[in-house]
N, C-alpha and C. Protein backbone atom coordinates (compact mmCIF):
# COMPACT_ATOMS: atom_id res chain seq x y z
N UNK A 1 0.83 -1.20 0.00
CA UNK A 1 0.00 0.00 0.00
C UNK A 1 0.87 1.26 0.00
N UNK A 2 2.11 1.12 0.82
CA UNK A 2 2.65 2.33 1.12
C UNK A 2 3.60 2.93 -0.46
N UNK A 3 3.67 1.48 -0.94
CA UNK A 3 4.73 1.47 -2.13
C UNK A 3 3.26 2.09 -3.29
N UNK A 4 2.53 2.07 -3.49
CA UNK A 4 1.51 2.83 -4.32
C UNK A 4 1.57 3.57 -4.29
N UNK A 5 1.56 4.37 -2.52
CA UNK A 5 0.94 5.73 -2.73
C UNK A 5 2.18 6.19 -3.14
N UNK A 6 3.34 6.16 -3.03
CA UNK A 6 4.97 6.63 -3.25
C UNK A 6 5.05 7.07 -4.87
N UNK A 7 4.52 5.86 -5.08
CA UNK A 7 4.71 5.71 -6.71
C UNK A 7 3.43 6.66 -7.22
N UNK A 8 2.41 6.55 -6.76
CA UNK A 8 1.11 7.34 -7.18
C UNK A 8 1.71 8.88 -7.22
N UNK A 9 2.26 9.37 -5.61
CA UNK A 9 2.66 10.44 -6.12
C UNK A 9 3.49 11.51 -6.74
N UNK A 10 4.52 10.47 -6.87
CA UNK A 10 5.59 10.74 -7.74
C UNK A 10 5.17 10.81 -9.31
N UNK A 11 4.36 9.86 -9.96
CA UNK A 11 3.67 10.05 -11.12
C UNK A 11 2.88 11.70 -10.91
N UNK A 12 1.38 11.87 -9.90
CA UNK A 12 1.16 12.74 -9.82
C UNK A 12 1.85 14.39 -10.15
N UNK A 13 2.86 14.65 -9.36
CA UNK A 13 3.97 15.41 -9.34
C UNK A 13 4.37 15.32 -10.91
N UNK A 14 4.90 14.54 -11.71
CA UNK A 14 5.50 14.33 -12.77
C UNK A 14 4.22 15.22 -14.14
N UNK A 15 3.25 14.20 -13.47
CA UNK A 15 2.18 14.90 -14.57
C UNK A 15 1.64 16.52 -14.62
N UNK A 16 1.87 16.71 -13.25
CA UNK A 16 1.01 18.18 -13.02
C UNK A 16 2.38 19.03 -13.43
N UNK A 17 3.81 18.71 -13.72
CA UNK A 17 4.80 19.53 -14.02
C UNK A 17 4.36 19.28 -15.32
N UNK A 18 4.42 18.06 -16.10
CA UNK A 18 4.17 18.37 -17.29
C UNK A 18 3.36 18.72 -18.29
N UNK A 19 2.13 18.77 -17.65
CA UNK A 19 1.09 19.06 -18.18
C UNK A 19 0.54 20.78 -17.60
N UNK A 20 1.33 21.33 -16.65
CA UNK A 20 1.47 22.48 -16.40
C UNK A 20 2.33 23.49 -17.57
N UNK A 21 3.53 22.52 -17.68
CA UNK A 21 4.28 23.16 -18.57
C UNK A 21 3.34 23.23 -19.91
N UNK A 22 3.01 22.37 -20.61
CA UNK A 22 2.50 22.78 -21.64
C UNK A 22 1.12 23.70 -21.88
N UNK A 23 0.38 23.65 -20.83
CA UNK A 23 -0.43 24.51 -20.50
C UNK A 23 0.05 26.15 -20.79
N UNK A 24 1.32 26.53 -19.85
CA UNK A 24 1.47 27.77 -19.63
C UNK A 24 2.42 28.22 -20.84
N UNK A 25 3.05 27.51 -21.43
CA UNK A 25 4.17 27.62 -22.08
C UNK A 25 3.41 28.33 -23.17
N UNK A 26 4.28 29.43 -23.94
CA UNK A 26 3.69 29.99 -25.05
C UNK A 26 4.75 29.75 -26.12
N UNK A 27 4.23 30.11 -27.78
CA UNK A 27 5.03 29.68 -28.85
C UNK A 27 5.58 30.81 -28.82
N UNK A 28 5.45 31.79 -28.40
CA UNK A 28 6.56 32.72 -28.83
C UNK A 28 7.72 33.14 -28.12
N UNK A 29 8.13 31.76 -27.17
CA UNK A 29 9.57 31.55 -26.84
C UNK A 29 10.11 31.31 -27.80
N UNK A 30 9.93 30.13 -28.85
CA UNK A 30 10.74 29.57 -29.33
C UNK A 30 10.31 29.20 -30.74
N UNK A 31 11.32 29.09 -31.61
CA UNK A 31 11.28 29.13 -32.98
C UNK A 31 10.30 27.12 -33.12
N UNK A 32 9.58 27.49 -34.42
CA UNK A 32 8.66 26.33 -34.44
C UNK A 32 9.46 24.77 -34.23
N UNK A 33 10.55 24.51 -34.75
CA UNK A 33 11.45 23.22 -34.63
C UNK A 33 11.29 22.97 -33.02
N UNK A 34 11.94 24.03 -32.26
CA UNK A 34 12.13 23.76 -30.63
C UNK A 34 10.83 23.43 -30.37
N UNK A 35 10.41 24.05 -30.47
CA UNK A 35 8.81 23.78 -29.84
C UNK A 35 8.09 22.80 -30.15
N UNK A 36 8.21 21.85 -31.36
CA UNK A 36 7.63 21.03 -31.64
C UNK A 36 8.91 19.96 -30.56
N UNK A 37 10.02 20.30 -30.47
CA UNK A 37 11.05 18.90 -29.60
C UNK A 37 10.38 19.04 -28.25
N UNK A 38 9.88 20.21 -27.81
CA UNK A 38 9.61 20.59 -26.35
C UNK A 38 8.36 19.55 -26.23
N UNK A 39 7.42 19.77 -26.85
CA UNK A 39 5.80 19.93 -26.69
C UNK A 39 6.52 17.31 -26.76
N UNK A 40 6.88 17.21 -27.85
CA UNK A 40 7.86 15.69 -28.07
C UNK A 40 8.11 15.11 -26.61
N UNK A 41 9.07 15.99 -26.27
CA UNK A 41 9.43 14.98 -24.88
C UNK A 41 8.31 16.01 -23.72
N UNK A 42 7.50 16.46 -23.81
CA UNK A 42 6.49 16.84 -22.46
C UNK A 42 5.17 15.09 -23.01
N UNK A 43 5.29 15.18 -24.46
CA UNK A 43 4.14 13.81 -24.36
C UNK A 43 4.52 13.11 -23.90
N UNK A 44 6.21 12.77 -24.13
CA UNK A 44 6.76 11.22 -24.06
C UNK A 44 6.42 11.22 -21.95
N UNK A 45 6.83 11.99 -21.16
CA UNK A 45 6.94 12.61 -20.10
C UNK A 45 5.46 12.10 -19.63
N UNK A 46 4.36 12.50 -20.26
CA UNK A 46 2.83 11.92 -20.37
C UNK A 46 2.70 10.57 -20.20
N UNK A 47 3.27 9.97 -21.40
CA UNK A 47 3.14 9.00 -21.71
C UNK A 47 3.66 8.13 -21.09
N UNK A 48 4.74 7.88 -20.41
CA UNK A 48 5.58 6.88 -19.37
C UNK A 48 4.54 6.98 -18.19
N UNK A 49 4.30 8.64 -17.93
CA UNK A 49 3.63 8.44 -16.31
C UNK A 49 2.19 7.27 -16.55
N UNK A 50 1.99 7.36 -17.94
CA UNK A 50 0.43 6.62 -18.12
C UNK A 50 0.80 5.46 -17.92
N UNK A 51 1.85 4.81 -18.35
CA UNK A 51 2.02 3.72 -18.14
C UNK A 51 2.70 2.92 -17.50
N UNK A 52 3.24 4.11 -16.39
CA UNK A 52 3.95 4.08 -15.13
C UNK A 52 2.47 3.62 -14.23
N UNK A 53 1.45 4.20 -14.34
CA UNK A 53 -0.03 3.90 -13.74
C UNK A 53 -0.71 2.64 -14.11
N UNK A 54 0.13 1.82 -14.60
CA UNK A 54 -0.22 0.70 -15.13
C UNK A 54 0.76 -0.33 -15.15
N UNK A 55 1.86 -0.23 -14.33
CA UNK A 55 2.79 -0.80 -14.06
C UNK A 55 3.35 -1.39 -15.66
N UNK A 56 3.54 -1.01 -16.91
CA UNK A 56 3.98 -1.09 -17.90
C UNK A 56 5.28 -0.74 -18.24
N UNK A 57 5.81 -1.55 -17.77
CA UNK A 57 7.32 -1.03 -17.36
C UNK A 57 8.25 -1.01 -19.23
N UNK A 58 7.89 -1.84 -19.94
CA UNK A 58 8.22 -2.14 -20.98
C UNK A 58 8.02 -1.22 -22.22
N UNK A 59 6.73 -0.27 -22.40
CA UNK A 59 6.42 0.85 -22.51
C UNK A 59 7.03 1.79 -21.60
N UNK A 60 7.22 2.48 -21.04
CA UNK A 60 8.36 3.04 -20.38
C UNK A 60 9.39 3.26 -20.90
N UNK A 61 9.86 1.98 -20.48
CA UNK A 61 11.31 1.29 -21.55
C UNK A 61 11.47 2.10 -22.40
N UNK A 62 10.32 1.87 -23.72
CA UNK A 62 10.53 1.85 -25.05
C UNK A 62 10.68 3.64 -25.16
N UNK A 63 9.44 3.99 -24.52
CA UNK A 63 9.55 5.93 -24.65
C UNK A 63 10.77 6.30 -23.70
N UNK A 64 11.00 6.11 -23.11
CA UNK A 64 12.74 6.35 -22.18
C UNK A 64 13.58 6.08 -23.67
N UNK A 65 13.65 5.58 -24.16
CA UNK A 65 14.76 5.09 -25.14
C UNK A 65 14.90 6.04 -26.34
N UNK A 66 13.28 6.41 -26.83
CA UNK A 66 13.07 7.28 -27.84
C UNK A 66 13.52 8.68 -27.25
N UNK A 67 13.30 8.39 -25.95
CA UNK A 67 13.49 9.84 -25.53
C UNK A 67 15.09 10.32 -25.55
N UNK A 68 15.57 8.96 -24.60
CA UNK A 68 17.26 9.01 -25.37
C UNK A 68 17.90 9.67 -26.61
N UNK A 69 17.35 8.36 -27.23
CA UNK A 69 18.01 9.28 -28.75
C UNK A 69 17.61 10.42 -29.11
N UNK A 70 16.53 10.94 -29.14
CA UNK A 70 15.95 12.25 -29.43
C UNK A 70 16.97 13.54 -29.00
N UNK A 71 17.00 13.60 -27.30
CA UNK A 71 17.98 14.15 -26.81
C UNK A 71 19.53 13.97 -27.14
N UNK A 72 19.68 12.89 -27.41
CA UNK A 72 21.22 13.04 -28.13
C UNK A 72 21.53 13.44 -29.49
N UNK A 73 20.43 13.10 -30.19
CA UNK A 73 20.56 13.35 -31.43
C UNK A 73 20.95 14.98 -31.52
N UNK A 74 19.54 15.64 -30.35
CA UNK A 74 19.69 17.45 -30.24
C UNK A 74 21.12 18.01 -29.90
N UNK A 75 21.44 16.91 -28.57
CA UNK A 75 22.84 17.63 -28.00
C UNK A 75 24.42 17.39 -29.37
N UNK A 76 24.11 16.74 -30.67
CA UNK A 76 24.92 16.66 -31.49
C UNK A 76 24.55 17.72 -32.66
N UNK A 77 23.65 18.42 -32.93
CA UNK A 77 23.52 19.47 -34.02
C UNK A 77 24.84 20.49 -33.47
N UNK A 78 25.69 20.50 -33.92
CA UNK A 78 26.33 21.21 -34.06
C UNK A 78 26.06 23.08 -34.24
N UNK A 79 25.39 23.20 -34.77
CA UNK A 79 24.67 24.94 -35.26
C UNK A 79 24.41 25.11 -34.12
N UNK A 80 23.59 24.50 -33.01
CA UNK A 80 23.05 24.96 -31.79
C UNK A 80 23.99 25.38 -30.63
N UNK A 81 23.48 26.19 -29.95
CA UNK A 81 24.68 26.88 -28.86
C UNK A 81 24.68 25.86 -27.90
N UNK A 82 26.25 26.05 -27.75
CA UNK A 82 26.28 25.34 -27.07
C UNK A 82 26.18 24.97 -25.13
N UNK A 83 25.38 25.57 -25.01
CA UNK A 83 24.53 25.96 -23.45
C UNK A 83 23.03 24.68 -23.82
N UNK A 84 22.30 24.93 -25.45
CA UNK A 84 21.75 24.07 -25.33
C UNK A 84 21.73 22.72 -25.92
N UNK A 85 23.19 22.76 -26.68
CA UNK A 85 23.21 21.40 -26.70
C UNK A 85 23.74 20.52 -25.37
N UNK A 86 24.83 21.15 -24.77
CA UNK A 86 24.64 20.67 -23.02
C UNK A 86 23.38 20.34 -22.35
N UNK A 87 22.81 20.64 -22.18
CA UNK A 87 21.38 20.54 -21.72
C UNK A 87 20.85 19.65 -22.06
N UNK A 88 20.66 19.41 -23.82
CA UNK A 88 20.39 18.32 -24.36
C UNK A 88 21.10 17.42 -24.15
N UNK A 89 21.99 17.20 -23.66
CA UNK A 89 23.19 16.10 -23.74
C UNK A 89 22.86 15.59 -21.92
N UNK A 90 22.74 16.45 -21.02
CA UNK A 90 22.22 16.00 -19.74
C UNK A 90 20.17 15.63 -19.52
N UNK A 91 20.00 15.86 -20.03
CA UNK A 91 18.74 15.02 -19.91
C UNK A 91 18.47 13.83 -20.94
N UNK A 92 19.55 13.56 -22.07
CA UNK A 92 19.61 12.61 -22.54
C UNK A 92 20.63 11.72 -21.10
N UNK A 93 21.27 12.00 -20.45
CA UNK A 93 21.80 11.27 -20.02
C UNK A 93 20.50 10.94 -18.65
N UNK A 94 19.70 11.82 -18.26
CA UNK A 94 18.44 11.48 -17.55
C UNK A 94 17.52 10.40 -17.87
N UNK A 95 17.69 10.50 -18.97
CA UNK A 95 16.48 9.45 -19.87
C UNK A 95 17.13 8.01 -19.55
N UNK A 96 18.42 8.19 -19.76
CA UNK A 96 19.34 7.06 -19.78
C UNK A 96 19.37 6.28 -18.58
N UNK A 97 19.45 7.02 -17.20
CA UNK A 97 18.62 6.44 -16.22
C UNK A 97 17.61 6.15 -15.91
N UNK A 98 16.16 6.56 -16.68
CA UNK A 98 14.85 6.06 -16.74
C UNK A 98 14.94 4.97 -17.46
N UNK A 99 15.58 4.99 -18.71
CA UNK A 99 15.65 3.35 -19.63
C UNK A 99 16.18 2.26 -18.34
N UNK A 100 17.31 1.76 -17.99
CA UNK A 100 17.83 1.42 -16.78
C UNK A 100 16.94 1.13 -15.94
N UNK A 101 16.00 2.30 -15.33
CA UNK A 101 15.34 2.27 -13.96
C UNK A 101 14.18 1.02 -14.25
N UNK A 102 13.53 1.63 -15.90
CA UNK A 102 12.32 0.21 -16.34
C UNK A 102 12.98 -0.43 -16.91
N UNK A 103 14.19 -0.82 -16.83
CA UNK A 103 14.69 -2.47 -17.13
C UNK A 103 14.59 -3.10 -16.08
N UNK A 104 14.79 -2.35 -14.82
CA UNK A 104 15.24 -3.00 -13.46
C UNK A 104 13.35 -3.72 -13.02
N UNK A 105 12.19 -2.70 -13.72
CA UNK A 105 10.97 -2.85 -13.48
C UNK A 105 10.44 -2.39 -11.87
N UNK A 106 11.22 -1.83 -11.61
CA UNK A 106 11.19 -1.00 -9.63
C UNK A 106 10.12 -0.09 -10.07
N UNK A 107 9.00 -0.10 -9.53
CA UNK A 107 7.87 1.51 -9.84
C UNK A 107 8.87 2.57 -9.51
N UNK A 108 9.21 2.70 -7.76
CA UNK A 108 9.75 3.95 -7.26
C UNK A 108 10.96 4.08 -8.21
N UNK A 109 11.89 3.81 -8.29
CA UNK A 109 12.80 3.67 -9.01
C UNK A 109 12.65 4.52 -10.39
N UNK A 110 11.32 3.98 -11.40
CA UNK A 110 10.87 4.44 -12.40
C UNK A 110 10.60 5.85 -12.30
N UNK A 111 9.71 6.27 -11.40
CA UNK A 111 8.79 7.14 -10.89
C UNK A 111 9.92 8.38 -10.30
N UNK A 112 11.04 8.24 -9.89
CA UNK A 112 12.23 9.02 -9.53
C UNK A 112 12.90 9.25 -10.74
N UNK A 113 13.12 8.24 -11.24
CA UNK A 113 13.92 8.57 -12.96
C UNK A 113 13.13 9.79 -13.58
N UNK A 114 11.65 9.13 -14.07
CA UNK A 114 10.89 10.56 -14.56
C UNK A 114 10.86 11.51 -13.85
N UNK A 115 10.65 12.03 -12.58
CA UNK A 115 10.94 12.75 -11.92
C UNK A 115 12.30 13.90 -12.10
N UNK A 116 13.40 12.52 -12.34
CA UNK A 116 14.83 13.71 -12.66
C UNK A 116 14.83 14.27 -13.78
N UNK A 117 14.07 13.71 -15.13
CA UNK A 117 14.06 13.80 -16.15
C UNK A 117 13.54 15.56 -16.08
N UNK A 118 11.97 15.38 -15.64
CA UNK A 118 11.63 16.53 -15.81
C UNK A 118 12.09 17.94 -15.29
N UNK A 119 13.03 17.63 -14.30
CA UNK A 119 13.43 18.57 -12.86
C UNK A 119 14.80 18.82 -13.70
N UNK A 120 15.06 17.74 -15.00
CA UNK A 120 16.39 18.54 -15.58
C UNK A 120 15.84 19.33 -16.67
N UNK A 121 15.02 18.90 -17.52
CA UNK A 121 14.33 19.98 -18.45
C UNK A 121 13.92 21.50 -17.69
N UNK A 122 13.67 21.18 -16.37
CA UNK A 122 12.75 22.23 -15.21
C UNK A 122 14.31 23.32 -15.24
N UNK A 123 15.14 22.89 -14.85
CA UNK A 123 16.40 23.67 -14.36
C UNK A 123 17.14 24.35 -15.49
N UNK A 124 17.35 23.50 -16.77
CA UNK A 124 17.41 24.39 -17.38
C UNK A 124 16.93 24.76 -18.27
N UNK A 125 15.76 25.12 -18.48
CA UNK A 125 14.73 26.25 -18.87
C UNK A 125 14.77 27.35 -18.06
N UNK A 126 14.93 26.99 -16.85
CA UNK A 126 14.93 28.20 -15.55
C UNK A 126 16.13 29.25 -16.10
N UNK A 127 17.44 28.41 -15.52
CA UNK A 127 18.55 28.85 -16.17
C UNK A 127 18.50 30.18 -17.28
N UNK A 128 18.05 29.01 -18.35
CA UNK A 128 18.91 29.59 -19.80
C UNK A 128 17.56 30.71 -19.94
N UNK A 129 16.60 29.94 -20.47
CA UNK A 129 15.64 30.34 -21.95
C UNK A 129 15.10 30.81 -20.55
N UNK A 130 14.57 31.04 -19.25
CA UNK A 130 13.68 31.79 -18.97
C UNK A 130 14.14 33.37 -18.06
N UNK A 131 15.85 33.08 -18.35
CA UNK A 131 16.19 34.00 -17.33
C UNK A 131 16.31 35.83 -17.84
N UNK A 132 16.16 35.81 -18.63
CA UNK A 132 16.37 37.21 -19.47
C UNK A 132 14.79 37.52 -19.33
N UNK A 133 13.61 36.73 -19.76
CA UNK A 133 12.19 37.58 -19.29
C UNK A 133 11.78 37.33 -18.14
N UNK A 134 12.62 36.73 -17.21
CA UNK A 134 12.75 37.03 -15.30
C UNK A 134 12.84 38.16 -15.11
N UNK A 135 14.21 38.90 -15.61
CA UNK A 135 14.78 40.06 -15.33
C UNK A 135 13.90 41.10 -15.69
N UNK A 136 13.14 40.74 -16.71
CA UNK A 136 12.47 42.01 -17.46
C UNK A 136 11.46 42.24 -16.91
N UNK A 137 10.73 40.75 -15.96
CA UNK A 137 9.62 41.14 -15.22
C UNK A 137 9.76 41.72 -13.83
N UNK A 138 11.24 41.67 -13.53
CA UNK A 138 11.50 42.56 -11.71
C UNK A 138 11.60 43.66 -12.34
């Protein structure tokens, strides 16, 4: 029982960040490519917790993996600055512990992986892309 609610609300938490984010988020941060990668890994982010709620560890798996490459693929474009191909290159390495976490098939385990995943997308967005219209709003 106690291992549910752990896992229940760690999914919880996961979903209301990501489904917050896309809620509030507007397109005119970012040029249409980014935004379509953003809006990409906030589903995939969706999509694990759904089937994190269903103990589907194998699905998981599979979107952890896509999510992998996706992110590495970003942190290797070369043209992109490199602040965000770093970024891309550390939450690909996040994902990389969610693939791992649903091999092992541990809920909490799982449920902490997504968790870091999003809390590294969370940090740097904070950081980079949101800190210049911080300033503009003090």
């Amino acid at each position: 029982m106690k291992k549910i609610f752990v896992v229940s609300s760690a999914v919880v938490v996961s979903a209301v960040l990501a489904a917050g984010g896309v809620a509030m988020a507007q397109k005119k941060h970012a040029p249409k490519p980014v935004w379509g990668a953003m809006v990409a890994g906030l589903s995939d982010i969706q999509n694990m917790t759904a089937a994190l709620m269903v103990f589907d560890m194998k699905r998981v798996e599979k979107i952890a993996d896509e999510l992998q490459k996706r992110e590495t693929f970003i942190s290797n474009i070369e043209r992109l600055p490199e602040p965000v191909r770093k970024g891309h290159a550390v939450v690909a390495e996040a994902a990389a512990k969610l693939v791992a976490a649903a091999k092992t098939g541990e809920e909490n385990d799982v449920a902490n992986a997504i968790n870091g995943v999003v809390l590294t997308c969370n940090a740097c967005h904070f950081d980079l892309r949101d800190a210049e219209r911080r300033k503009k709003a003090n």
